[in-house]
N, C-alpha and C. Protein backbone atom coordinates (compact mmCIF):
# COMPACT_ATOMS: atom_id res chain seq x y z
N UNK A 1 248.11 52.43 5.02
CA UNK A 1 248.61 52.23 6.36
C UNK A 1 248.51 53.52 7.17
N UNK A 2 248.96 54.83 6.51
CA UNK A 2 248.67 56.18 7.11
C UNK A 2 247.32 56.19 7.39
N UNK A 3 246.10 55.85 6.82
CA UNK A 3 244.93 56.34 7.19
C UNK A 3 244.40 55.42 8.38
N UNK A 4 244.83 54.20 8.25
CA UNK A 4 244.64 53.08 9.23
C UNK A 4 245.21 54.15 11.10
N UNK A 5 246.37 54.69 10.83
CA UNK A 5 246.91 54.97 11.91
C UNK A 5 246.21 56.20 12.14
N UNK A 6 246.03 56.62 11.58
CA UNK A 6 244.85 57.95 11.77
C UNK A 6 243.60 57.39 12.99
N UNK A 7 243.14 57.12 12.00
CA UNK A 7 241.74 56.20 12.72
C UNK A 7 242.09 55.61 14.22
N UNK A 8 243.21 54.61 14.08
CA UNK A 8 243.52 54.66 15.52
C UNK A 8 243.99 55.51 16.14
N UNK A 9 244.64 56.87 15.78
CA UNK A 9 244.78 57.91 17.00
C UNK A 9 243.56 58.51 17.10
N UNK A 10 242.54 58.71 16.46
CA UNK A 10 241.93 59.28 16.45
C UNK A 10 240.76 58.84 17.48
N UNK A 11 240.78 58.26 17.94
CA UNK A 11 239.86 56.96 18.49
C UNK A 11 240.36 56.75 20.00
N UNK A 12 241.70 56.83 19.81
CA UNK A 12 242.09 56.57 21.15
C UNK A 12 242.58 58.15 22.07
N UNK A 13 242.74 59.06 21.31
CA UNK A 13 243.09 60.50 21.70
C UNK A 13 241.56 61.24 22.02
N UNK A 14 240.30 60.85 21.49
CA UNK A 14 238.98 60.81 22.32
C UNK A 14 239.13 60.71 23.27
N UNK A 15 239.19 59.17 23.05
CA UNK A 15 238.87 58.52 24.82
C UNK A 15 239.43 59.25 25.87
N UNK A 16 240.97 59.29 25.38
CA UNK A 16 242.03 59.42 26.33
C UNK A 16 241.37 61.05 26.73
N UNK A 17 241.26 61.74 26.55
CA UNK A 17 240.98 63.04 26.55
C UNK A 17 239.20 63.11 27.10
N UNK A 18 238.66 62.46 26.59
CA UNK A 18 236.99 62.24 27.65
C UNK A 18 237.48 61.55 28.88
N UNK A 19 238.66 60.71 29.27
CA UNK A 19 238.87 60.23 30.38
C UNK A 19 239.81 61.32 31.12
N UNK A 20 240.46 61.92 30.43
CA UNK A 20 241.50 62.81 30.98
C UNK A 20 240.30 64.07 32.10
N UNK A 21 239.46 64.75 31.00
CA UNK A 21 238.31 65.36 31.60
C UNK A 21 237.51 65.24 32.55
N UNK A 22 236.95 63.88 32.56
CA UNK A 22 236.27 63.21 33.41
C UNK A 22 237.55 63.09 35.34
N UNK A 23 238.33 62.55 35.09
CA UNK A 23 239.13 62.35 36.31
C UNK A 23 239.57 63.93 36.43
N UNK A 24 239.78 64.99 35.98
CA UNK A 24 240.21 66.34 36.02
C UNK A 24 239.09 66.49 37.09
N UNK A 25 238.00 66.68 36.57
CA UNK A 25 236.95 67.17 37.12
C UNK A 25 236.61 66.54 38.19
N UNK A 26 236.83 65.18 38.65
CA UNK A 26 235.94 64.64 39.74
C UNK A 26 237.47 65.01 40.71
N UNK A 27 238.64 64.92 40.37
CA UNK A 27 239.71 65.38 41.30
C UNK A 27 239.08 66.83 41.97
N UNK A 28 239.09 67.68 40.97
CA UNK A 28 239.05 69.40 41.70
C UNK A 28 237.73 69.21 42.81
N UNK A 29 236.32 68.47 41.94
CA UNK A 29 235.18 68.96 42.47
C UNK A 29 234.72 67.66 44.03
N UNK A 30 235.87 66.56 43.67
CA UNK A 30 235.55 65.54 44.66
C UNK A 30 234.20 64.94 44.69
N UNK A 31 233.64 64.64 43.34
CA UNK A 31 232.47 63.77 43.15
C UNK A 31 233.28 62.38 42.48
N UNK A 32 234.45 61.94 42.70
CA UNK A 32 234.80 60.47 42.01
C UNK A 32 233.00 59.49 42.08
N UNK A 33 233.28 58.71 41.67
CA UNK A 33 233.28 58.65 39.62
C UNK A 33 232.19 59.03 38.96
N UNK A 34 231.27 60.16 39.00
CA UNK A 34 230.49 60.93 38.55
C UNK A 34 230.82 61.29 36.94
N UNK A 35 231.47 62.48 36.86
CA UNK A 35 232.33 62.79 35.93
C UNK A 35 233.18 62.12 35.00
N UNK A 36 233.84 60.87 35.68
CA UNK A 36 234.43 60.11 35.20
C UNK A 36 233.51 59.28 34.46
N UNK A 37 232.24 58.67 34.68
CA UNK A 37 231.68 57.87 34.20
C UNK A 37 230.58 58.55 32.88
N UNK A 38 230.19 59.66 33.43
CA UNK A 38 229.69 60.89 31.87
C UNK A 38 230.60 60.99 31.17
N UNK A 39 232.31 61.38 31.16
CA UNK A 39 232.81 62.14 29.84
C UNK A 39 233.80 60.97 29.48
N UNK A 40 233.97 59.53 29.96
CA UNK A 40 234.63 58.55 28.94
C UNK A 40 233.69 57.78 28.02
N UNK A 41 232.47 57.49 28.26
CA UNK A 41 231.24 57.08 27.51
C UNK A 41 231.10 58.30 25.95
N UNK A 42 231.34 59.66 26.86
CA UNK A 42 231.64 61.01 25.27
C UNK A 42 232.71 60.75 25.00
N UNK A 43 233.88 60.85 25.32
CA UNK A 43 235.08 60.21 24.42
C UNK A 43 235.00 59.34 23.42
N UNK A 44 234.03 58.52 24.05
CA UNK A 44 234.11 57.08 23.00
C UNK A 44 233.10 57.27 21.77
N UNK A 45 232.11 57.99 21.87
CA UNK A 45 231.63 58.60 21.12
C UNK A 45 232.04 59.67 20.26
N UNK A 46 232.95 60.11 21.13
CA UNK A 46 233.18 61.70 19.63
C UNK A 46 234.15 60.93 19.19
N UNK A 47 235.22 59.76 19.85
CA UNK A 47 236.14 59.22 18.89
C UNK A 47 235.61 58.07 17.35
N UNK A 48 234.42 57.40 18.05
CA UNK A 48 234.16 56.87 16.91
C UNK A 48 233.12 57.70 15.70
N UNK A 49 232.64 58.76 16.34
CA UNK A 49 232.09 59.85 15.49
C UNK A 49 233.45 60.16 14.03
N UNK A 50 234.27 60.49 14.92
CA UNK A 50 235.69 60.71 14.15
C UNK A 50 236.23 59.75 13.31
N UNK A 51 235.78 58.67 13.39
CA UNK A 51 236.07 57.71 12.96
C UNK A 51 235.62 57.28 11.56
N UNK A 52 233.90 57.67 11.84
CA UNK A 52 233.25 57.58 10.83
C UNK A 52 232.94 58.55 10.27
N UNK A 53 233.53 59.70 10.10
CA UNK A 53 233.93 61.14 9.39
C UNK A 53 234.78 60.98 8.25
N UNK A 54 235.86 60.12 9.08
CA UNK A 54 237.02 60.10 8.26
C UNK A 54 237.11 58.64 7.35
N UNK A 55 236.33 57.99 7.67
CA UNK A 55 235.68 56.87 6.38
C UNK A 55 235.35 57.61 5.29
N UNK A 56 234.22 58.28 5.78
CA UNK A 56 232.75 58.58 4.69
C UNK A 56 234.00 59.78 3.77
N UNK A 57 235.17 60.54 4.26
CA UNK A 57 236.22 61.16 3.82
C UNK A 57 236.59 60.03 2.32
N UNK A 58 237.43 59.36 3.32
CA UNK A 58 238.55 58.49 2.36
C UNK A 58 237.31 58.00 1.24
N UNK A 59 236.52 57.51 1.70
CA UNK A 59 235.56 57.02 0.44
C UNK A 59 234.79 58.01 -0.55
N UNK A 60 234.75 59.29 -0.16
CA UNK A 60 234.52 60.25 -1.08
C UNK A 60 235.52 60.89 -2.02
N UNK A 61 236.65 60.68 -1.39
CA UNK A 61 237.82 60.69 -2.42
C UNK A 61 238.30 59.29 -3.10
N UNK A 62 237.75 58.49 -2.52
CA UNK A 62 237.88 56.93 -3.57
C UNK A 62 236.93 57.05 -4.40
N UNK A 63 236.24 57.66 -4.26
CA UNK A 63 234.80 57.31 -5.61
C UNK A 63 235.05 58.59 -6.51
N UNK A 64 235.93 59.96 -6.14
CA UNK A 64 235.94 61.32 -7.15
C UNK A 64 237.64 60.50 -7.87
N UNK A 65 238.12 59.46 -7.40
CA UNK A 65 239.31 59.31 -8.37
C UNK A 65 239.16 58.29 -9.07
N UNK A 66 237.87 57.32 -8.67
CA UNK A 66 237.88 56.46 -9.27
C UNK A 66 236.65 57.15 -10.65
N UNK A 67 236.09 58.20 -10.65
CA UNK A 67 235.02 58.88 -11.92
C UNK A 67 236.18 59.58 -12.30
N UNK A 68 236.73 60.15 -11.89
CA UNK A 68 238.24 60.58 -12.99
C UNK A 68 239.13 59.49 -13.78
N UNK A 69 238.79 58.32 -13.31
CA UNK A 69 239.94 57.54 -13.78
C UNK A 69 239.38 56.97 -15.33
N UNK A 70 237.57 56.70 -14.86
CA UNK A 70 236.92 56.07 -15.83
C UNK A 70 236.40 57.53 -16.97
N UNK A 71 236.59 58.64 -16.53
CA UNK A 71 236.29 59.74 -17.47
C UNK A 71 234.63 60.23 -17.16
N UNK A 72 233.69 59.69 -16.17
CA UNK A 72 232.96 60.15 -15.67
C UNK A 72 232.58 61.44 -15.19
């Protein structure tokens, strides 16, 4: 259940943060929705990047406990 909730912050604290960036920037520089529309498309990307980091993680420690378990 902990790693489940991981994954979803992790996913949504991207976005939120490529969207946070995106509206930062088009506020100061007054290009609305320029900015906004480049860095929530990267949010969503580095979050599911993160996402699938922390899979290929949990499953590399599922497969080193499961060759310890069998004596491998």
């Amino acid at each position: 259940m902990g790693f489940g909730f991981r994954i979803a912050i992790d996913l949504v604290c991207a976005v939120a943060v490529g969207f946070g960036i995106g509206y930062f920037l088009d506020w100061w520089l007054g290009t609305t929705p320029w900015f906004l529309l480049l860095f929530t498309p990267l949010g969503i990307a580095a979050g599911i990047l993160n996402v699938v980091r922390a899979a290929h993680e949990q499953e590399a420690k599922r497969q080193a406990s499961e060759r310890a378990e069998n004596g491998y």
